[in-house]
N, C-alpha and C. Protein backbone atom coordinates (compact mmCIF):
# COMPACT_ATOMS: atom_id res chain seq x y z
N UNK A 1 1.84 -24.81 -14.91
CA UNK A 1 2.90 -24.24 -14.12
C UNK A 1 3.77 -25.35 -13.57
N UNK A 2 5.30 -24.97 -13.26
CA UNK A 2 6.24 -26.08 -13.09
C UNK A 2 7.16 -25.40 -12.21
N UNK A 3 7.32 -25.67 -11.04
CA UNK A 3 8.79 -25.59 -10.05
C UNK A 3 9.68 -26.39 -9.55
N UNK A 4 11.35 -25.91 -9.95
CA UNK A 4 12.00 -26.34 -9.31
C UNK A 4 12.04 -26.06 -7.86
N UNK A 5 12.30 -26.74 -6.95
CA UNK A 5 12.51 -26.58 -5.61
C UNK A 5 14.08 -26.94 -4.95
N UNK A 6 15.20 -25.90 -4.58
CA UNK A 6 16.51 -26.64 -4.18
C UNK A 6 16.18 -26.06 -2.07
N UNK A 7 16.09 -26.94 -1.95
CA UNK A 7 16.03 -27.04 -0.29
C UNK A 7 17.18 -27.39 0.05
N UNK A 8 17.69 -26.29 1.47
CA UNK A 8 18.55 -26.87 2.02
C UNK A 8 18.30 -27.25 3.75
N UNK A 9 18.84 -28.26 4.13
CA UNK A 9 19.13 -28.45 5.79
C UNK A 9 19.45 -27.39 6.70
N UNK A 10 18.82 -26.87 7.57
CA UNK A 10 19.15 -25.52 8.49
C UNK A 10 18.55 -25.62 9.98
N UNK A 11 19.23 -25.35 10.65
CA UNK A 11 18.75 -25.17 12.05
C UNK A 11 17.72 -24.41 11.69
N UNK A 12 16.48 -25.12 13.15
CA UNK A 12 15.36 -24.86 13.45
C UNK A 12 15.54 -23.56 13.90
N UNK A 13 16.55 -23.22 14.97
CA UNK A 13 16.59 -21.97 15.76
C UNK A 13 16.89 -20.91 14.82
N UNK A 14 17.65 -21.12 14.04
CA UNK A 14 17.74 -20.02 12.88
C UNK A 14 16.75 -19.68 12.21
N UNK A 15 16.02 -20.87 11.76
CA UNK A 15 15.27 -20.15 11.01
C UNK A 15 14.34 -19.53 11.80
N UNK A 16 14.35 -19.53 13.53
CA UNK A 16 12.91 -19.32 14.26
C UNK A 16 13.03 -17.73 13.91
N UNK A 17 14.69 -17.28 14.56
CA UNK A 17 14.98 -16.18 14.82
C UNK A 17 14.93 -15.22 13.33
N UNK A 18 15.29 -15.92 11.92
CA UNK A 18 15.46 -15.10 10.98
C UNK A 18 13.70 -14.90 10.47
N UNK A 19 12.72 -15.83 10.98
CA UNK A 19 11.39 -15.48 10.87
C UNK A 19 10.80 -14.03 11.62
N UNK A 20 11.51 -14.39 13.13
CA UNK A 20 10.73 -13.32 14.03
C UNK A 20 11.22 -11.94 13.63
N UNK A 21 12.85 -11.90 13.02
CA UNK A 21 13.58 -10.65 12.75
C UNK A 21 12.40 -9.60 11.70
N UNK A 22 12.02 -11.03 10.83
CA UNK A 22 10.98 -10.13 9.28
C UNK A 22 9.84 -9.95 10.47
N UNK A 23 9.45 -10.63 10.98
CA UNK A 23 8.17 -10.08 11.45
C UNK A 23 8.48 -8.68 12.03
N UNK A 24 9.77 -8.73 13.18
CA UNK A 24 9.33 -7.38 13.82
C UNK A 24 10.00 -5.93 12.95
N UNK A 25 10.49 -6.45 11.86
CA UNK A 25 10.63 -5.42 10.42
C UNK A 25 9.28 -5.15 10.30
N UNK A 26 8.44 -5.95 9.91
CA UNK A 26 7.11 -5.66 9.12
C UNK A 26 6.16 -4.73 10.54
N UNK A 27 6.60 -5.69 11.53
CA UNK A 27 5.46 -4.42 12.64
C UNK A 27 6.33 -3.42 12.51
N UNK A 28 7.33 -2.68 12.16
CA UNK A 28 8.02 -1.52 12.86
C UNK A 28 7.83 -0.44 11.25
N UNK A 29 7.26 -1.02 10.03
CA UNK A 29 7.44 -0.59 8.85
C UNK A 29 5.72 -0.06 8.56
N UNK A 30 5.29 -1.65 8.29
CA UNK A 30 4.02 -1.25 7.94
C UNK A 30 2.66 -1.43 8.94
N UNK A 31 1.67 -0.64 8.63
CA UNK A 31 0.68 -0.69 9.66
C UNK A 31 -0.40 -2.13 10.11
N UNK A 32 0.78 -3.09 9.75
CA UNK A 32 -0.22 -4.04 10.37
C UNK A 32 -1.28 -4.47 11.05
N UNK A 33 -1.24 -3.56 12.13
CA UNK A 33 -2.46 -3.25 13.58
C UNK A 33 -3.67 -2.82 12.90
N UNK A 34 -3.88 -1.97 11.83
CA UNK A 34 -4.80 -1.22 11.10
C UNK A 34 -5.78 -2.61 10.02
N UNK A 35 -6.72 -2.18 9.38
CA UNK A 35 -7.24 -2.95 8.52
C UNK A 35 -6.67 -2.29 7.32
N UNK A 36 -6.41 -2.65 6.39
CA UNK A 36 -5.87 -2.36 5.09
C UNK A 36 -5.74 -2.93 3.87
N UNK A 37 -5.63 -2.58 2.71
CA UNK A 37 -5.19 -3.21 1.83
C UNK A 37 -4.34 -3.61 1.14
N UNK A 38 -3.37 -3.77 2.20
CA UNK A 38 -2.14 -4.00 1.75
C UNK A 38 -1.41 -3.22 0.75
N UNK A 39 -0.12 -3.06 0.15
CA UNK A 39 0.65 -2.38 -0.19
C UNK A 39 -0.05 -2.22 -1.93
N UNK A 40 -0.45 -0.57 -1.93
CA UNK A 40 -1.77 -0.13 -3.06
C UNK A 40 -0.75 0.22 -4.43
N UNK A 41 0.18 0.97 -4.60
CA UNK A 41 0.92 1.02 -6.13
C UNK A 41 2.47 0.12 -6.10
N UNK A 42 2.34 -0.13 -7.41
CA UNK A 42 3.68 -1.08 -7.88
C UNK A 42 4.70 0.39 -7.31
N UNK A 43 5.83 -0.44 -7.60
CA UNK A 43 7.73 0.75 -7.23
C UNK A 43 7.19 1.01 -9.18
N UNK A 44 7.47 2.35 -8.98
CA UNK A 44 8.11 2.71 -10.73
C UNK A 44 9.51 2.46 -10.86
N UNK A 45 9.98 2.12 -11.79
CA UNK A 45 11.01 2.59 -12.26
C UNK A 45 12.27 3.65 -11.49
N UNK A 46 11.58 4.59 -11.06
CA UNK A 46 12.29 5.73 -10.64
C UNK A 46 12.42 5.85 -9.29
N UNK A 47 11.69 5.47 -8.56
CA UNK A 47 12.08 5.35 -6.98
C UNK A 47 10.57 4.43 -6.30
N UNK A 48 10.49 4.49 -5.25
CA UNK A 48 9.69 3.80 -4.78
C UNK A 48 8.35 4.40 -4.78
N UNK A 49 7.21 3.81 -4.54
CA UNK A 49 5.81 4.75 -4.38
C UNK A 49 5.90 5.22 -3.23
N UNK A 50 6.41 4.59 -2.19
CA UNK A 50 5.91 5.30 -0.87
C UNK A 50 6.81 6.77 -0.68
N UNK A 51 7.59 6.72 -1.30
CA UNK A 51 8.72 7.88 -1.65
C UNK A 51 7.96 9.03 -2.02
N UNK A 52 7.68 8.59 -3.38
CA UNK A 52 6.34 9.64 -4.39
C UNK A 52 5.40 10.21 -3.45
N UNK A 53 4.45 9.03 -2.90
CA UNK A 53 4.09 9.51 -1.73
C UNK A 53 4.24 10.84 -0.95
N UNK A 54 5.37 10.24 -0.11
CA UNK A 54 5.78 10.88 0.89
C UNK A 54 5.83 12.49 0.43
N UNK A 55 6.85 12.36 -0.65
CA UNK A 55 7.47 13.99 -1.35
C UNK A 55 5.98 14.58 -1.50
N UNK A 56 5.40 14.14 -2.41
CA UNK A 56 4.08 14.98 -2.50
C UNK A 56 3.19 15.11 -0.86
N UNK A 57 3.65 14.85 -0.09
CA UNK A 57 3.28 15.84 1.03
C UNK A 57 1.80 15.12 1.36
N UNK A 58 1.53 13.48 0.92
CA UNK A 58 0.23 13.03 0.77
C UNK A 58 -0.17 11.69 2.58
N UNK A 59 1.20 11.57 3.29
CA UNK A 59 0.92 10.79 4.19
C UNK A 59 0.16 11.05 5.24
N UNK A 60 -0.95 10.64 5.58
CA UNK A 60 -1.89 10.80 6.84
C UNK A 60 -3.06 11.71 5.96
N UNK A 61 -3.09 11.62 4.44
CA UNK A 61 -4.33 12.15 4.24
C UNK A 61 -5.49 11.77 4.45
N UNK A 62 -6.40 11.69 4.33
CA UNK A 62 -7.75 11.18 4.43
C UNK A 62 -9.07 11.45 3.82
N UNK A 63 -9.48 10.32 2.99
CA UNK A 63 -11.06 10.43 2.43
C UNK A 63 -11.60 9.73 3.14
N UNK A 64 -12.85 10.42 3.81
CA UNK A 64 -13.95 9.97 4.75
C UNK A 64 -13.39 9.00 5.69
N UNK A 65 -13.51 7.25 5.54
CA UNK A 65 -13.35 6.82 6.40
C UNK A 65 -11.34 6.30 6.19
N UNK A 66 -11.75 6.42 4.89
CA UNK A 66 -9.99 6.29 4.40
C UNK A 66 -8.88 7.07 4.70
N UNK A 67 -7.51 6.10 4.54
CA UNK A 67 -6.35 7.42 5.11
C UNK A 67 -4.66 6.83 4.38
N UNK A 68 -4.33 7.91 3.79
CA UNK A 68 -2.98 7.06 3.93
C UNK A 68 -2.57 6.70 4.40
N UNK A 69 -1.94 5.80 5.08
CA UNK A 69 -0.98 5.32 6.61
C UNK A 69 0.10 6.51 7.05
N UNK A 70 -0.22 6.93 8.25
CA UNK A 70 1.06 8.10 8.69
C UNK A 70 2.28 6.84 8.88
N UNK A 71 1.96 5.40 8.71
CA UNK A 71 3.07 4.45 9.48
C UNK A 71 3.74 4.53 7.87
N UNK A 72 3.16 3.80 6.94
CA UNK A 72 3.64 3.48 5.40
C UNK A 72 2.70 4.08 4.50
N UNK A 73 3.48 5.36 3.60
CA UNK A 73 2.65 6.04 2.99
C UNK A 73 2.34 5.49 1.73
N UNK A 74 2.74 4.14 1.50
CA UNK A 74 2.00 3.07 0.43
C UNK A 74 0.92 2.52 0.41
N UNK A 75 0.76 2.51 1.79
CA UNK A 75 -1.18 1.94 2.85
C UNK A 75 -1.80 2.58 2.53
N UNK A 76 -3.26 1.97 2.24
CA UNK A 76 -4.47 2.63 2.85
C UNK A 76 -4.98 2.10 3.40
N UNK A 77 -5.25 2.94 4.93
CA UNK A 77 -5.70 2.19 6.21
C UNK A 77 -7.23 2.94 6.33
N UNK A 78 -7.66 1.97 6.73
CA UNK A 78 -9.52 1.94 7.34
C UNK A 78 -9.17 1.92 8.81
N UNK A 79 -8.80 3.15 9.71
CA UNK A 79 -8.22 2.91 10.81
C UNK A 79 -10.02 2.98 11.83
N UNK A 80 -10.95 3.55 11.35
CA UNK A 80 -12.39 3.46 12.41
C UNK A 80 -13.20 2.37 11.97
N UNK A 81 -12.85 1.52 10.89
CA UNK A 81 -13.59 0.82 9.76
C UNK A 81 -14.62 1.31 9.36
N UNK A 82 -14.74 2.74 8.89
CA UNK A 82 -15.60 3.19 8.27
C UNK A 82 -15.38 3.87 7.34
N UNK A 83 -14.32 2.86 6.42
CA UNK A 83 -14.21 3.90 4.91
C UNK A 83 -14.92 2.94 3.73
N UNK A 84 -15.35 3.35 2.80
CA UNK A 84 -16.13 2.64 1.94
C UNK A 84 -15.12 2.58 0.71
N UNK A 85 -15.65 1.80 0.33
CA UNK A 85 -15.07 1.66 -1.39
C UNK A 85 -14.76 3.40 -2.17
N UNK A 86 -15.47 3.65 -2.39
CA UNK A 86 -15.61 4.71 -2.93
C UNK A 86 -14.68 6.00 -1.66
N UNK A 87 -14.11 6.05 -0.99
CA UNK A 87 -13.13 6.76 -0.47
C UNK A 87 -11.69 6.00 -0.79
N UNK A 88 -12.03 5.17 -0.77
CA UNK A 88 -10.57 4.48 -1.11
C UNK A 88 -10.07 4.81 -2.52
N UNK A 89 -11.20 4.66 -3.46
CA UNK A 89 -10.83 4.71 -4.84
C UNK A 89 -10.67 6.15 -4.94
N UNK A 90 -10.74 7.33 -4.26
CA UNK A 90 -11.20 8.51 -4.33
C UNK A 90 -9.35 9.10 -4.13
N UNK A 91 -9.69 8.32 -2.99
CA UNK A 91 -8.14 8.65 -2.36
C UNK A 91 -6.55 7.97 -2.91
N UNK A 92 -6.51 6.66 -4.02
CA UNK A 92 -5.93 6.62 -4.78
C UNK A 92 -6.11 7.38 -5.90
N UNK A 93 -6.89 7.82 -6.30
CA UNK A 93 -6.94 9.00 -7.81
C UNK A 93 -6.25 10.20 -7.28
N UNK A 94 -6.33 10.39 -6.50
CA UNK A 94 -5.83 11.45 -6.04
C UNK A 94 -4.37 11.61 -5.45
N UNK A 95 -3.85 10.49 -5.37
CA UNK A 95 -2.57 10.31 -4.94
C UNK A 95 -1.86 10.07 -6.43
N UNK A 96 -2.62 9.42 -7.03
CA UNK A 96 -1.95 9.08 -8.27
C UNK A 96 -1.84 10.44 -9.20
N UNK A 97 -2.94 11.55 -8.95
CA UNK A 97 -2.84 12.92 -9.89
C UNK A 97 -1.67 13.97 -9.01
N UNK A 98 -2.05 13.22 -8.06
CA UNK A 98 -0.83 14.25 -6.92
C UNK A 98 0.94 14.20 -7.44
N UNK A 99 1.13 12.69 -7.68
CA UNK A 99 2.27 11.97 -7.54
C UNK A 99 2.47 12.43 -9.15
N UNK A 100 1.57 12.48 -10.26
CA UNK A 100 2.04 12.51 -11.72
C UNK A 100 2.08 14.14 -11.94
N UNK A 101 1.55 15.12 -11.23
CA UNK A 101 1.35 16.31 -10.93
C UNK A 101 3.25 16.87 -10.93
N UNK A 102 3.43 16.19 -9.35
CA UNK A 102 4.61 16.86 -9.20
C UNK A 102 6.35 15.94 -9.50
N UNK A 103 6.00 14.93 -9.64
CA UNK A 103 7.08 13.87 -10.25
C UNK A 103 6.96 13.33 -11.76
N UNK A 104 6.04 13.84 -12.39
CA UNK A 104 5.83 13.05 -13.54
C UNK A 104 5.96 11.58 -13.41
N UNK A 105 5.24 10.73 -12.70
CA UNK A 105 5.31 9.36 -12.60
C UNK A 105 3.47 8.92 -12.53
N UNK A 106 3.44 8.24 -12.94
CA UNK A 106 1.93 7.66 -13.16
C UNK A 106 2.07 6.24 -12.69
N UNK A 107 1.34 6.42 -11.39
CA UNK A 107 1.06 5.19 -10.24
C UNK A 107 0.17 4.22 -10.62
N UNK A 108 1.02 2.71 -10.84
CA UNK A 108 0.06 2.34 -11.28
C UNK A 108 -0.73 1.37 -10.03
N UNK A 109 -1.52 0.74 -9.58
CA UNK A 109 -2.09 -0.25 -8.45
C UNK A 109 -1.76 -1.25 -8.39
N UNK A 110 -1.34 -2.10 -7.52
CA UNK A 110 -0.87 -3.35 -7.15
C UNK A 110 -1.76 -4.48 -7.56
N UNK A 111 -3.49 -4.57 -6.96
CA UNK A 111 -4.20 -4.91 -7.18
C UNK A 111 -4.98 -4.46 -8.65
N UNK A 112 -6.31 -5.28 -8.99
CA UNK A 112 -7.23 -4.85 -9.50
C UNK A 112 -8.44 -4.22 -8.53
N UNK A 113 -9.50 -3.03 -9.05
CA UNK A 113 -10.33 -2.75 -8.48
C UNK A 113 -11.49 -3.32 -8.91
N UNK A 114 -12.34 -4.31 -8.28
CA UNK A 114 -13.80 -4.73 -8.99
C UNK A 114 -14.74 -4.48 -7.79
N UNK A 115 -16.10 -4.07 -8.43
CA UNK A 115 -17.35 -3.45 -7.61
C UNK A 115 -18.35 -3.39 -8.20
N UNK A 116 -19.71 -2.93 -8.07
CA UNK A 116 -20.82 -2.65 -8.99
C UNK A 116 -20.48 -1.82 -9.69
N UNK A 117 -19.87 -1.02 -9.79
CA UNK A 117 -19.51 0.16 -11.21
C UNK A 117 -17.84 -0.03 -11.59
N UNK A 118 -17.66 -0.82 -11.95
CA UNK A 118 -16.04 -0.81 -12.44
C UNK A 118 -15.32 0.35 -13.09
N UNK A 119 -14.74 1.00 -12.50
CA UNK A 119 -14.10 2.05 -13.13
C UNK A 119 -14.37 3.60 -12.73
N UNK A 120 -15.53 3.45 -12.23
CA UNK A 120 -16.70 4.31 -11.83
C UNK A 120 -15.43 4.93 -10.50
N UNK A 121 -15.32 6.83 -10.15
CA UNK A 121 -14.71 6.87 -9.14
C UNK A 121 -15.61 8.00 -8.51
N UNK A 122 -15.95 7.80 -6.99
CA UNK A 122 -16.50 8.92 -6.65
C UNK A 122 -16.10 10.13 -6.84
N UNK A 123 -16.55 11.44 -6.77
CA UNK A 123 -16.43 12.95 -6.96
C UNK A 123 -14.22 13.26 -6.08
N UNK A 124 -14.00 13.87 -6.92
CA UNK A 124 -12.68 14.75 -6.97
C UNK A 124 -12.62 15.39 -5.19
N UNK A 125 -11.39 14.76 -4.81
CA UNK A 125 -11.05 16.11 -3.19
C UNK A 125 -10.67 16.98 -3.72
């Protein structure tokens, strides 16, 4: 791997203020405060996931200890820390059959999922 780097000279204060601006975007957007895994399907093509989301009527759902974020319906938040693997994966299959159900779009995950059963998803909500 190889990068160019073009840096430029900028006030300190600028950049303090154009730092704190993203931060208090990101607290006012996504559920930071929560434990999570950060932002769970790629954007399709066609509009955003949290969009897909949203339309399918899926924000603030919840498997066991898992939940969509009522803040960003792209999250999945562990808001008691008591969701396990297997609610999480439960609760993306299900967003993803929800979302290809009524948009025809097939969600794909940001991440990879690895565990003792790869692929393996607990029982259907």
């Amino acid at each position: 791997w190889a990068a160019t780097l073009q840096l430029r000279k900028e006030n300190p204060e600028t950049i303090r203020q154009r730092l704190a601006e993203s931060v208090r975007k990101r607290k006012t957007a996504q559920p930071i405060e929560l434990p999570s895994c950060g932002s769970v399907f790629r954007n399709p093509p066609q509009k955003s996931s949290w969009q897909c989301i949203e339309q399918a009527g899926l924000r603030g759902l919840a498997r066991g200890g898992a939940q969509i974020s009522p803040k960003h319906a792209n999250f999945i938040v562990n808001p008691a820390g008591a969701a396990s693997a297997s609610d999480i994966e439960c609760l993306i299959e299900q967003v993803r059959e929800r979302v290809r159900q009524q948009h025809g779009i097939t969600l794909q995950t940001e991440g990879r999922i690895s565990g003792e059963q790869p692929g393996k998803v607990g029982e259907a909500i």
